[in-house]
PDB file of N, CA and C in Angstrom:
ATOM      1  N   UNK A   1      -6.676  14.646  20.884  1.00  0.00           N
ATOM      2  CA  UNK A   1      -7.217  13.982  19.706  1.00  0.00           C
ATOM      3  C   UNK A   1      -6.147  13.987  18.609  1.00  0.00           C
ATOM      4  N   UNK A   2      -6.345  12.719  17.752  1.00  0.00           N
ATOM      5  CA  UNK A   2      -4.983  12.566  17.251  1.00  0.00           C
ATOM      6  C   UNK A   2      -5.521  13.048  15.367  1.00  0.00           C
ATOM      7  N   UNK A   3      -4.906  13.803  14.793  1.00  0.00           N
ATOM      8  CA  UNK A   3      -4.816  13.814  13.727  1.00  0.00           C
ATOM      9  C   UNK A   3      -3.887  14.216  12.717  1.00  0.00           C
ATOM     10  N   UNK A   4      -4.066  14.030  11.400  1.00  0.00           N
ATOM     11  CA  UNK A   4      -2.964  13.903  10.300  1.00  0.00           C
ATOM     12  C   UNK A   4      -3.126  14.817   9.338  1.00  0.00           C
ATOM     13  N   UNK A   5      -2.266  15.198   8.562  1.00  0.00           N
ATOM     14  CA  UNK A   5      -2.295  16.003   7.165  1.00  0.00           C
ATOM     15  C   UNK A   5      -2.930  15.020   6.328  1.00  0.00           C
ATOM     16  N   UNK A   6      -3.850  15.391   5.539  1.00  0.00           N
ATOM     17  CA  UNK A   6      -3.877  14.476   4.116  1.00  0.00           C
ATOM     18  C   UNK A   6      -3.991  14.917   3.192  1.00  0.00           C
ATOM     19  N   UNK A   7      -3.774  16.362   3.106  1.00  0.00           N
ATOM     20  CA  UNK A   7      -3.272  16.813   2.108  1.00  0.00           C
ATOM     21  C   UNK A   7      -3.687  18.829   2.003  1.00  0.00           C
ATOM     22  N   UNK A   8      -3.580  19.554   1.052  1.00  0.00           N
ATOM     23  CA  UNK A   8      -3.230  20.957   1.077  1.00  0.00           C
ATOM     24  C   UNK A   8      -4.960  21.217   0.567  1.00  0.00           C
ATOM     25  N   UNK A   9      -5.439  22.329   0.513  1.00  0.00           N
ATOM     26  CA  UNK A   9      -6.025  23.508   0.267  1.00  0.00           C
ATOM     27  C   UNK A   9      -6.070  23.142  -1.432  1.00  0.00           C
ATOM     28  N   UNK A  10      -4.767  23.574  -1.724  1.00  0.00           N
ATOM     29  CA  UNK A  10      -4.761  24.044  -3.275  1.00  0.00           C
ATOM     30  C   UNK A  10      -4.469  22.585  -4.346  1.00  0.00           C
ATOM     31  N   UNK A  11      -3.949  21.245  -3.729  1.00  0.00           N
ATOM     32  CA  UNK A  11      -4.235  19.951  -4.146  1.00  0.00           C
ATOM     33  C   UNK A  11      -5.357  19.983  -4.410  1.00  0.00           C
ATOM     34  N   UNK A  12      -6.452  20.090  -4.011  1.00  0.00           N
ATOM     35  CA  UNK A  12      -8.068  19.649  -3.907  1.00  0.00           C
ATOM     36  C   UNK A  12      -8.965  21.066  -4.581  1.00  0.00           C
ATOM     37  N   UNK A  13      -8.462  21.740  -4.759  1.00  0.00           N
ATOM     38  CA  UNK A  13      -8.680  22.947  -5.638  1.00  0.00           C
ATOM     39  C   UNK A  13      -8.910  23.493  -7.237  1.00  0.00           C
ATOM     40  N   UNK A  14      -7.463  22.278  -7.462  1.00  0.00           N
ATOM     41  CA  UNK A  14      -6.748  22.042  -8.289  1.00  0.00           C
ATOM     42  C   UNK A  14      -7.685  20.524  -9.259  1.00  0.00           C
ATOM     43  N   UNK A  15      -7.626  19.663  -8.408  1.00  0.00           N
ATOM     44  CA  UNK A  15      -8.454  18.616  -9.034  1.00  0.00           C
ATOM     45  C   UNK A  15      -9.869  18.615  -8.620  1.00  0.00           C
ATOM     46  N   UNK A  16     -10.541  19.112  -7.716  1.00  0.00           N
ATOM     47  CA  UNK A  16     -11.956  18.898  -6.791  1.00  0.00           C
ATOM     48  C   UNK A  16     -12.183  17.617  -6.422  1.00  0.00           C
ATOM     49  N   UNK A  17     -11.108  16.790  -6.649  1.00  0.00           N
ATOM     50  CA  UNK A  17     -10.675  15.815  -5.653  1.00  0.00           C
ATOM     51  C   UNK A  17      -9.474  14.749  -5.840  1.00  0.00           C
ATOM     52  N   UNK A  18      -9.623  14.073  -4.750  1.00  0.00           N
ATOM     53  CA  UNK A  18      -8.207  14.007  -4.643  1.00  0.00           C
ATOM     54  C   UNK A  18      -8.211  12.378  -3.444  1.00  0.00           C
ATOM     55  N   UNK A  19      -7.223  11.576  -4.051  1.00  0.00           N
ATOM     56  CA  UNK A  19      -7.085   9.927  -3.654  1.00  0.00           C
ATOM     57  C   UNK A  19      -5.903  10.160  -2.846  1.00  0.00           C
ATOM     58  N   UNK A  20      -5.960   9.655  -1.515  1.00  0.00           N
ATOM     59  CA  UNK A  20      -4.745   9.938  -0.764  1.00  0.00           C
ATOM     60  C   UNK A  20      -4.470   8.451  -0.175  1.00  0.00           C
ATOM     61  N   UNK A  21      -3.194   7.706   0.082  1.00  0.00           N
ATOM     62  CA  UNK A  21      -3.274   6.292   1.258  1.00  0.00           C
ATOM     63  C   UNK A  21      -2.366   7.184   2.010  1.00  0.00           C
ATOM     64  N   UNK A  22      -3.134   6.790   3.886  1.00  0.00           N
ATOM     65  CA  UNK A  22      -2.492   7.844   4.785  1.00  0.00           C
ATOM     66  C   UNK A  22      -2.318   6.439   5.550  1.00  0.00           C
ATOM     67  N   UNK A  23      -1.583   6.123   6.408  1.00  0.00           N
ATOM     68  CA  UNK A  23      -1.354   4.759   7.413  1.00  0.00           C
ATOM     69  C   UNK A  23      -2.253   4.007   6.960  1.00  0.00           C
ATOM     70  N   UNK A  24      -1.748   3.559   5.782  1.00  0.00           N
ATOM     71  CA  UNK A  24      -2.371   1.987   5.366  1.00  0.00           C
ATOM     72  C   UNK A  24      -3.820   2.233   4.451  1.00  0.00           C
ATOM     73  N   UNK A  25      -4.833   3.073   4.725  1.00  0.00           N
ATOM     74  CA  UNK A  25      -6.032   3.414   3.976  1.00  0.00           C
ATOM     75  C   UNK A  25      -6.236   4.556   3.359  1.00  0.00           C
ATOM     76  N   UNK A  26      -7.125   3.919   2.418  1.00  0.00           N
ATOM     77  CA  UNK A  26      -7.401   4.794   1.404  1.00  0.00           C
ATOM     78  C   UNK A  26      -8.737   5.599   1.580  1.00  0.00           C
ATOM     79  N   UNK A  27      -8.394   7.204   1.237  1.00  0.00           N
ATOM     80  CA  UNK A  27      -9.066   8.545   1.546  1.00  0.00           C
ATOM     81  C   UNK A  27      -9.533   8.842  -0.254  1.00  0.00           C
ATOM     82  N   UNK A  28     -10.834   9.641  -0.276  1.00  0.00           N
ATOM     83  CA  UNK A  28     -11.598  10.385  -0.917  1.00  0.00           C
ATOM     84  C   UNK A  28     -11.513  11.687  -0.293  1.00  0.00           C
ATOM     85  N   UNK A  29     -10.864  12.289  -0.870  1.00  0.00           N
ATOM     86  CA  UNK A  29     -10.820  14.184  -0.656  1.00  0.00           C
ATOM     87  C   UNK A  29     -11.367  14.765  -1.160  1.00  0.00           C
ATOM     88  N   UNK A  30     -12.440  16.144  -1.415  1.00  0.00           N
ATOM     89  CA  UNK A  30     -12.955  16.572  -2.046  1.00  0.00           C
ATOM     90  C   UNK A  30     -13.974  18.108  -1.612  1.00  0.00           C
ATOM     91  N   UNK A  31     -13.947  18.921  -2.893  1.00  0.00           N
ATOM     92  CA  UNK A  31     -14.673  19.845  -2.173  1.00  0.00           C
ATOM     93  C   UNK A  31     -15.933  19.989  -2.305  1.00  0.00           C
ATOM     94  N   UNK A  32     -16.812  20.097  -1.163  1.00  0.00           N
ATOM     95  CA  UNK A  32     -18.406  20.521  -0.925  1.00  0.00           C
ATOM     96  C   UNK A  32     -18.153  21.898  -0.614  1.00  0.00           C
ATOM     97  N   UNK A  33     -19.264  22.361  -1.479  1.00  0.00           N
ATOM     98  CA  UNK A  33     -19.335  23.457  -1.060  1.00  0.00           C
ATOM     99  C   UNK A  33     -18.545  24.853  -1.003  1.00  0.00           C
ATOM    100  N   UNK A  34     -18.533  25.127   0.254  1.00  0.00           N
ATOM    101  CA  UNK A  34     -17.260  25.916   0.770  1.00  0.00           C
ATOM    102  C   UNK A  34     -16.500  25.211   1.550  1.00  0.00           C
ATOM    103  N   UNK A  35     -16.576  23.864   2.160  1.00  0.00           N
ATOM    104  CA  UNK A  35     -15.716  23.357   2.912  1.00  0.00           C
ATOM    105  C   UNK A  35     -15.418  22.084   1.987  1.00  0.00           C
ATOM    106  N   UNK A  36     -14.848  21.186   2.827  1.00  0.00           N
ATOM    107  CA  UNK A  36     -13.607  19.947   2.862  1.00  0.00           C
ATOM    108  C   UNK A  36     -14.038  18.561   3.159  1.00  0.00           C
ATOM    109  N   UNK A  37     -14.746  17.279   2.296  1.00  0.00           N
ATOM    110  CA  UNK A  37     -15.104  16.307   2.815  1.00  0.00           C
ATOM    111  C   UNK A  37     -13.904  15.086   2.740  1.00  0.00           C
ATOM    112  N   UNK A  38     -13.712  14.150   3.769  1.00  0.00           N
ATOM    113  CA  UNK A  38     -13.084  13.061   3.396  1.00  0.00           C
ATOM    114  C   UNK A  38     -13.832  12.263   3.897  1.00  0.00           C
ATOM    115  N   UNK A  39     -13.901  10.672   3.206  1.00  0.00           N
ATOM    116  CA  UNK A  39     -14.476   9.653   3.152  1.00  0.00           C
ATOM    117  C   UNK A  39     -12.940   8.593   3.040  1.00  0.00           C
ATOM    118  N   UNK A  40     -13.208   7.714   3.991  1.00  0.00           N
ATOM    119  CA  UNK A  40     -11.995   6.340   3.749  1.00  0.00           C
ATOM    120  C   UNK A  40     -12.712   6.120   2.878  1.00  0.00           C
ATOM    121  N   UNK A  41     -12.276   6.006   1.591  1.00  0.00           N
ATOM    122  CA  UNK A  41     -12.199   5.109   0.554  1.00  0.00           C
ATOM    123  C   UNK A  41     -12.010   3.614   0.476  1.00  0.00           C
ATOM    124  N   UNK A  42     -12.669   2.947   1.388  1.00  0.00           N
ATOM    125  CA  UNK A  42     -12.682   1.580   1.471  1.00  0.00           C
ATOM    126  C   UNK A  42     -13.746   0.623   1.626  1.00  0.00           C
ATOM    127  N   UNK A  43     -13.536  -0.385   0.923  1.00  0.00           N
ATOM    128  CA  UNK A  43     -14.797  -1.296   1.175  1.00  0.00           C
ATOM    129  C   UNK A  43     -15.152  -1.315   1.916  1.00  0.00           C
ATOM    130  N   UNK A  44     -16.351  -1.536   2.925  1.00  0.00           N
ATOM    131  CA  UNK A  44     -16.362  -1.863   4.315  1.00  0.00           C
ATOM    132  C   UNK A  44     -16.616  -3.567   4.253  1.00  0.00           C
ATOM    133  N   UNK A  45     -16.437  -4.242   3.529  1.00  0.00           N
ATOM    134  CA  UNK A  45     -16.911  -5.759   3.427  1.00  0.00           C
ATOM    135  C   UNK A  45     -15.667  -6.300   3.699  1.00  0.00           C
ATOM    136  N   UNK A  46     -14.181  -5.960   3.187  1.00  0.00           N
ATOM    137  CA  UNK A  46     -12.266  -6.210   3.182  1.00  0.00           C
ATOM    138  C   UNK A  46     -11.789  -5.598   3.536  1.00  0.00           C
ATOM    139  N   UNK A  47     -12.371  -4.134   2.974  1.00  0.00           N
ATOM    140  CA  UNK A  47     -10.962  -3.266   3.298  1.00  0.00           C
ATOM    141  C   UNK A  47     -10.681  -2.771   1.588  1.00  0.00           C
ATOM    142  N   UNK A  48     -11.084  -3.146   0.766  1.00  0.00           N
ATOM    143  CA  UNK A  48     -10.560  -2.976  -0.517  1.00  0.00           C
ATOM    144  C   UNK A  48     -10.298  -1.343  -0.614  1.00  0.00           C
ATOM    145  N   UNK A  49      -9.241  -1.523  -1.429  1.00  0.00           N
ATOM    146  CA  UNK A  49      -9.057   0.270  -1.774  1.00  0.00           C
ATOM    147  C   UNK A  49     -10.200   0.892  -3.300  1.00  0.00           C
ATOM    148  N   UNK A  50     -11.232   1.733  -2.742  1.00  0.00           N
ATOM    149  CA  UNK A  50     -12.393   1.500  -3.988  1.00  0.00           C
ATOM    150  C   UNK A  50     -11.773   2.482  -5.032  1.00  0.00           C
ATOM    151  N   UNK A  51     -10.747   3.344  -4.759  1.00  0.00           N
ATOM    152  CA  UNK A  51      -9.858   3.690  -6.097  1.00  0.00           C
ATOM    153  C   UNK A  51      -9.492   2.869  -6.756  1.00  0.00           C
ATOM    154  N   UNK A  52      -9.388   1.690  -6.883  1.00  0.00           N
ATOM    155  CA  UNK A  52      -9.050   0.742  -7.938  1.00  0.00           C
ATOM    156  C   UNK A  52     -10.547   0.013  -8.211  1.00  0.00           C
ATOM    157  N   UNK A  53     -11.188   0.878  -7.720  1.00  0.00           N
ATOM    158  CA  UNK A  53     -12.597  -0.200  -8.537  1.00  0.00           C
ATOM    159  C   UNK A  53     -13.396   0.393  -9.610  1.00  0.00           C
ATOM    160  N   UNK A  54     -14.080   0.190 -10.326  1.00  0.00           N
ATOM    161  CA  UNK A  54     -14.672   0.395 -11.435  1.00  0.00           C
ATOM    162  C   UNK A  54     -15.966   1.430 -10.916  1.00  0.00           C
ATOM    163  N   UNK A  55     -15.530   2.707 -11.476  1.00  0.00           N
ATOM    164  CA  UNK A  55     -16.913   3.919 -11.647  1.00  0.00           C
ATOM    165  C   UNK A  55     -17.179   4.233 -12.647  1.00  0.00           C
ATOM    166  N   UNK A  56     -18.768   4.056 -12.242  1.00  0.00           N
ATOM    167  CA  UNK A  56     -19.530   4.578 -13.482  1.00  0.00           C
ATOM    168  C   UNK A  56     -20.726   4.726 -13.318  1.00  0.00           C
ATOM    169  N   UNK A  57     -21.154   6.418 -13.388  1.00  0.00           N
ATOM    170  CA  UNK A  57     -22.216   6.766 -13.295  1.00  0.00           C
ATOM    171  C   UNK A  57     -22.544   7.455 -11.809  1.00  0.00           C
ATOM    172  N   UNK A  58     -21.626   7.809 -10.837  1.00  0.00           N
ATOM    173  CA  UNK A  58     -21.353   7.957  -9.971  1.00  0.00           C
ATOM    174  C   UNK A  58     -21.599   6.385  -8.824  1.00  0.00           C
ATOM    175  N   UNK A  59     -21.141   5.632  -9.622  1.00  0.00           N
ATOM    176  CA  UNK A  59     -21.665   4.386  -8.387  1.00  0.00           C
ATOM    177  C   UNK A  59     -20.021   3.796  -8.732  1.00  0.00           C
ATOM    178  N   UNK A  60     -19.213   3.476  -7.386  1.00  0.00           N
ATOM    179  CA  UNK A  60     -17.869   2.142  -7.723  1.00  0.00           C
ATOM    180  C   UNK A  60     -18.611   1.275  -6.996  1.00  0.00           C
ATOM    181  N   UNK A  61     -17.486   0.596  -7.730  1.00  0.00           N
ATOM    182  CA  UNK A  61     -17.970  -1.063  -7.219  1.00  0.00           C
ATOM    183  C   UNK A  61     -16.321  -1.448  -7.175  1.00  0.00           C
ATOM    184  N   UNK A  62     -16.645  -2.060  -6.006  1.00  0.00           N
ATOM    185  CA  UNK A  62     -15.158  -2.887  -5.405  1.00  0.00           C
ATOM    186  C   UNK A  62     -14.604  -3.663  -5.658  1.00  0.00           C
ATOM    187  N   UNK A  63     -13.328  -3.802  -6.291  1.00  0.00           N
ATOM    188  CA  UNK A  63     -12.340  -4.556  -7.165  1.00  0.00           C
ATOM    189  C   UNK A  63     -12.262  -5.996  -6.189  1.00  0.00           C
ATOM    190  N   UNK A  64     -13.046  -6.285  -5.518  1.00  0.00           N
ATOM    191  CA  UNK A  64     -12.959  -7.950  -4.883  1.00  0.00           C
ATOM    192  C   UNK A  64     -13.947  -8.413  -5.082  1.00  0.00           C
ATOM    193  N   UNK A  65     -15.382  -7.719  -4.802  1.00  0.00           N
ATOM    194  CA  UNK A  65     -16.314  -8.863  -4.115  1.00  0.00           C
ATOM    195  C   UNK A  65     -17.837  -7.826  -4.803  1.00  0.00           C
ATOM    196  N   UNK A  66     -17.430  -6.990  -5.455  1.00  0.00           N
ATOM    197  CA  UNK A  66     -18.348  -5.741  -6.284  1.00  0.00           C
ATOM    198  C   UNK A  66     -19.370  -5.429  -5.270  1.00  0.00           C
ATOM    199  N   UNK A  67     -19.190  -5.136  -3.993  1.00  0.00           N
ATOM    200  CA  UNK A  67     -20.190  -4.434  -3.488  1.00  0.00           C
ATOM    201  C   UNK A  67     -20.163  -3.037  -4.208  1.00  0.00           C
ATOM    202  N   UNK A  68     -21.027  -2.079  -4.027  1.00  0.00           N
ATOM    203  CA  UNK A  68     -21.066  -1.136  -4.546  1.00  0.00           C
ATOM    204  C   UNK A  68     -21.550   0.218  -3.837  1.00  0.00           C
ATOM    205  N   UNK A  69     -21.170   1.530  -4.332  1.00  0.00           N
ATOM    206  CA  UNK A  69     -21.303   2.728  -3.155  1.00  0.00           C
ATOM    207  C   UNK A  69     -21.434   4.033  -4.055  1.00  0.00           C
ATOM    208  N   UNK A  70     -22.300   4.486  -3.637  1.00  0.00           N
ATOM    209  CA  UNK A  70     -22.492   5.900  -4.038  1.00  0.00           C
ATOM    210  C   UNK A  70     -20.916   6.682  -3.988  1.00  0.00           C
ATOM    211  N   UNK A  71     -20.687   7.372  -5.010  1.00  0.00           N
ATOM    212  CA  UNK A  71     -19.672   8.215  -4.677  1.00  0.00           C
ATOM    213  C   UNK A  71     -20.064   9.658  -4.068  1.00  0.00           C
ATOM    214  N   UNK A  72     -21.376  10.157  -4.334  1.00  0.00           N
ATOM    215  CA  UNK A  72     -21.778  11.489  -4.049  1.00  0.00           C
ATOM    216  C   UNK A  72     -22.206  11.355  -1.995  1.00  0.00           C
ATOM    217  N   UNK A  73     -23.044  10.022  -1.580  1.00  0.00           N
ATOM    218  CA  UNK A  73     -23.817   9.646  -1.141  1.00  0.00           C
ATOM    219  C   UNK A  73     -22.876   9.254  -0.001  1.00  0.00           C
ATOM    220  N   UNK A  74     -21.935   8.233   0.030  1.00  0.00           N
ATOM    221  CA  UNK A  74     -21.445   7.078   0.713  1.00  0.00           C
ATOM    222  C   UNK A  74     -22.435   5.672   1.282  1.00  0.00           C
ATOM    223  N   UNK A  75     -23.579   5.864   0.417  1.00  0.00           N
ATOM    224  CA  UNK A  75     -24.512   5.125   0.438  1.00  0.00           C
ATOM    225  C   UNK A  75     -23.910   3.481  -0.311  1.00  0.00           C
ATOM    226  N   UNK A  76     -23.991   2.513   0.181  1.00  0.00           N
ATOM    227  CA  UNK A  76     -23.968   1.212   0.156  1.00  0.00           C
ATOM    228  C   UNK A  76     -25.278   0.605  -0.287  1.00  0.00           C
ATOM    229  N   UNK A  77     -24.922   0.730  -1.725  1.00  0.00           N
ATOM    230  CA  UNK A  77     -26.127   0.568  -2.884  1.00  0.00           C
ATOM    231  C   UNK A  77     -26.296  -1.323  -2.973  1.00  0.00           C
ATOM    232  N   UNK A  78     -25.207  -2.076  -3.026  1.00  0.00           N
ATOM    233  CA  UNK A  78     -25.203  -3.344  -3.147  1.00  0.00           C
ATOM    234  C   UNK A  78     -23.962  -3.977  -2.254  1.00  0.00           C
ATOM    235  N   UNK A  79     -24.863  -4.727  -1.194  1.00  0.00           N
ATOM    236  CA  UNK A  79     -23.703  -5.142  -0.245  1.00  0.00           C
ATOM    237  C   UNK A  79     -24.646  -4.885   0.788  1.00  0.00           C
ATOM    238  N   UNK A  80     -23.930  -5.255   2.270  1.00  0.00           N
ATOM    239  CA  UNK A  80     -24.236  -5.059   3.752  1.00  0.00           C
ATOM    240  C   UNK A  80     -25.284  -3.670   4.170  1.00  0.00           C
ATOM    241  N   UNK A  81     -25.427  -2.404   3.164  1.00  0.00           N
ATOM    242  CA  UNK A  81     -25.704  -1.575   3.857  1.00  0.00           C
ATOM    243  C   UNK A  81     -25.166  -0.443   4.583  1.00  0.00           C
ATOM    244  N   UNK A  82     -23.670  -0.900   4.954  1.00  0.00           N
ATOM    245  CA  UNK A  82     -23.277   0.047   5.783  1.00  0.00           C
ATOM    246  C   UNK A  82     -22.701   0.707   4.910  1.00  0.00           C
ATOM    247  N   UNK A  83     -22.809   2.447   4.882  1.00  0.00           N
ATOM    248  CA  UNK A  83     -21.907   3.437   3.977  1.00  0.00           C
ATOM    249  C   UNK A  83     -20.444   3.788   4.470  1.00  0.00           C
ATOM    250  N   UNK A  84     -20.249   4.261   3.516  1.00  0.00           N
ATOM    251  CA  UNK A  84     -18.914   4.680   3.901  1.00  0.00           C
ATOM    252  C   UNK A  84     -18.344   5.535   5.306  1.00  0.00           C
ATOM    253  N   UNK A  85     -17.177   5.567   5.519  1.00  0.00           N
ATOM    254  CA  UNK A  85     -16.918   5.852   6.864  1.00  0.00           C
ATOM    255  C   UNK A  85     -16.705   7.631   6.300  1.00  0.00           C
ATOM    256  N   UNK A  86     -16.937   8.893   7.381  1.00  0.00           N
ATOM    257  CA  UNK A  86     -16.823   9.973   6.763  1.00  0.00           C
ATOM    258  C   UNK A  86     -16.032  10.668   8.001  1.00  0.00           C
ATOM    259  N   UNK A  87     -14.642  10.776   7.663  1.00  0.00           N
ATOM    260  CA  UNK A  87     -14.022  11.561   8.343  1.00  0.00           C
ATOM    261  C   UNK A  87     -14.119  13.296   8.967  1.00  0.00           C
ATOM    262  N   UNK A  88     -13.922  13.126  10.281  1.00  0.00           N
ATOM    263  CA  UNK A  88     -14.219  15.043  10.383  1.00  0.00           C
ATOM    264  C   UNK A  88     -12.516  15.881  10.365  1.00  0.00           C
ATOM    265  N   UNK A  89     -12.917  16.445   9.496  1.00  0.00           N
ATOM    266  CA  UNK A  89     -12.130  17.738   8.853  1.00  0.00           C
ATOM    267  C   UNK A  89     -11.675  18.881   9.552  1.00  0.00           C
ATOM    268  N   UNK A  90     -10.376  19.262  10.028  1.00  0.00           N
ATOM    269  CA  UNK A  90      -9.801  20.417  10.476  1.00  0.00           C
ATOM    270  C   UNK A  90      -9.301  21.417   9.458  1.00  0.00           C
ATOM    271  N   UNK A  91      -9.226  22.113   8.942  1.00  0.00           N
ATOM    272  CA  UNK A  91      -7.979  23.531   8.487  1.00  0.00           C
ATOM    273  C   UNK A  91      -7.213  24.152   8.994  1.00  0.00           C
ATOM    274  N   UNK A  92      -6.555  23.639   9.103  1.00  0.00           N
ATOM    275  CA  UNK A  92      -4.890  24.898   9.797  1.00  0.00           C
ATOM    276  C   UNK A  92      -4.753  25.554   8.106  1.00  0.00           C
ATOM    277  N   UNK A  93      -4.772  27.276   7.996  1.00  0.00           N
ATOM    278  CA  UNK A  93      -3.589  27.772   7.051  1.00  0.00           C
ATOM    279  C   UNK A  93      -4.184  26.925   5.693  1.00  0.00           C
ATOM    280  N   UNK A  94      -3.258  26.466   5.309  1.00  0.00           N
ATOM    281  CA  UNK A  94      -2.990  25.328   3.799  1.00  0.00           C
ATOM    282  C   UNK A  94      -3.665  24.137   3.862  1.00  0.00           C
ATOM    283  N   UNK A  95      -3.597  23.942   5.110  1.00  0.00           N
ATOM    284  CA  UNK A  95      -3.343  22.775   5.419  1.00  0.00           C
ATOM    285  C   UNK A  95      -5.117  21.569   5.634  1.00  0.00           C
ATOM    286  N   UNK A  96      -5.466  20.696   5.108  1.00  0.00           N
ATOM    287  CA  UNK A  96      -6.610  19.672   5.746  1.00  0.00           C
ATOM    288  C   UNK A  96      -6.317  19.003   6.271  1.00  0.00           C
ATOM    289  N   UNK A  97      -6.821  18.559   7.446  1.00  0.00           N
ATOM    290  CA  UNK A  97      -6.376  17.507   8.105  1.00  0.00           C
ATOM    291  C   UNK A  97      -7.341  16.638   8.733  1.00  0.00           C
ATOM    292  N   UNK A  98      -7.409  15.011   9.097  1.00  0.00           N
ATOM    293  CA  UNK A  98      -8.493  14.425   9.433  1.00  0.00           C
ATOM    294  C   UNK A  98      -8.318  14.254  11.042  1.00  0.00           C
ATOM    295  N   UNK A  99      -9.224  14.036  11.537  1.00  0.00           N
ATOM    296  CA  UNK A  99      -9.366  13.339  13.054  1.00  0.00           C
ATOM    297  C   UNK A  99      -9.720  12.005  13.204  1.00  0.00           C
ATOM    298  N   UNK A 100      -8.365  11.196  13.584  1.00  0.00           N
ATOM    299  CA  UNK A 100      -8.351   9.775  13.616  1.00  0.00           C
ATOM    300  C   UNK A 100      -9.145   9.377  14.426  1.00  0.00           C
ATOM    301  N   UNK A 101      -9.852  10.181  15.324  1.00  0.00           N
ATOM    302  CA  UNK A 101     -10.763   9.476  16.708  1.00  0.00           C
ATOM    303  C   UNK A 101     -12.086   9.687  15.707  1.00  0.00           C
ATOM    304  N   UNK A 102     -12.502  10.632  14.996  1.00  0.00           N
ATOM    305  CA  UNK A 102     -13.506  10.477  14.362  1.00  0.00           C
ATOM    306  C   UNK A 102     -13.673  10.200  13.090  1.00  0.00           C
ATOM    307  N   UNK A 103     -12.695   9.442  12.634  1.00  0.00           N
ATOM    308  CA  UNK A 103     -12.750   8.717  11.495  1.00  0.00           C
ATOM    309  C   UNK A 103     -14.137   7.760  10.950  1.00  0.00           C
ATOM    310  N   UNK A 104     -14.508   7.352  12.111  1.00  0.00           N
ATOM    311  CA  UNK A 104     -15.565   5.962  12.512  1.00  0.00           C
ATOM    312  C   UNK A 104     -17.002   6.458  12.185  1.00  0.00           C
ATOM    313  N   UNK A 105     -16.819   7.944  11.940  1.00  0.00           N
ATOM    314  CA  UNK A 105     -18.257   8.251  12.327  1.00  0.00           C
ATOM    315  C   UNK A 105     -19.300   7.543  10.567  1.00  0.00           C
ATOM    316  N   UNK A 106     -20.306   6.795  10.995  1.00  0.00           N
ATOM    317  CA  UNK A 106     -20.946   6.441   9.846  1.00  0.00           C
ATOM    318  C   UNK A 106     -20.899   8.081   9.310  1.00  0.00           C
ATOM    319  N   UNK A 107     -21.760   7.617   7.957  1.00  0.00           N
ATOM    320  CA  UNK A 107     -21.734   8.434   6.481  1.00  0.00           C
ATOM    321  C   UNK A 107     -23.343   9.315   6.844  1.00  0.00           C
TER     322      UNK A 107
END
């Protein structure tokens, strides 16, 4: 199973979250809890990167076509429905890392 760094322990510590582009898409890092969530940060309608879209109130809305998404949730408040994609999370040490085979898994 193939996966990547996207970033440290003490990055996401430091801010309680954290915008990463890893091969081409854009990641939501952040801490729950005691552990480590990532979410692609992307429209699911383009592809849009929803770090450049307008939040407020915990809801963005997507700098193309304003669908819109829970940030807490990955809930797809206005638009298609489908939520955000929610990556599964490894820890080596320092280190977070995602699993590209389970990137896909709905929210």
């Amino acid at each position: 199973m193939d996966k990547i760094k996207i970033a440290t322990v003490n990055e996401v510590e430091l801010k309680k979250q954290l915008f990463k582009k890893v091969l081409g898409k854009s990641y939501l890092i952040r801490k729950i809890g005691g552990g480590y969530e990532v979410l692609e940060y992307m429209c699911r309608h383009q592809g849009a990167d929803l770090n450049m879209g307008k939040e407020e109130n915990g809801i963005v809305t997507c700098p193309r076509h304003h669908w819109k998404y829970s940030k807490d949730s990955g809930e797809n408040i206005e638009g298609d429905g489908q939520p955000l994609k929610k990556c599964e999370v490894e820890i080596l040490g320092e280190n977070i890392y995602i699993l590209l085979d389970l990137c896909n898994q709905e929210y």
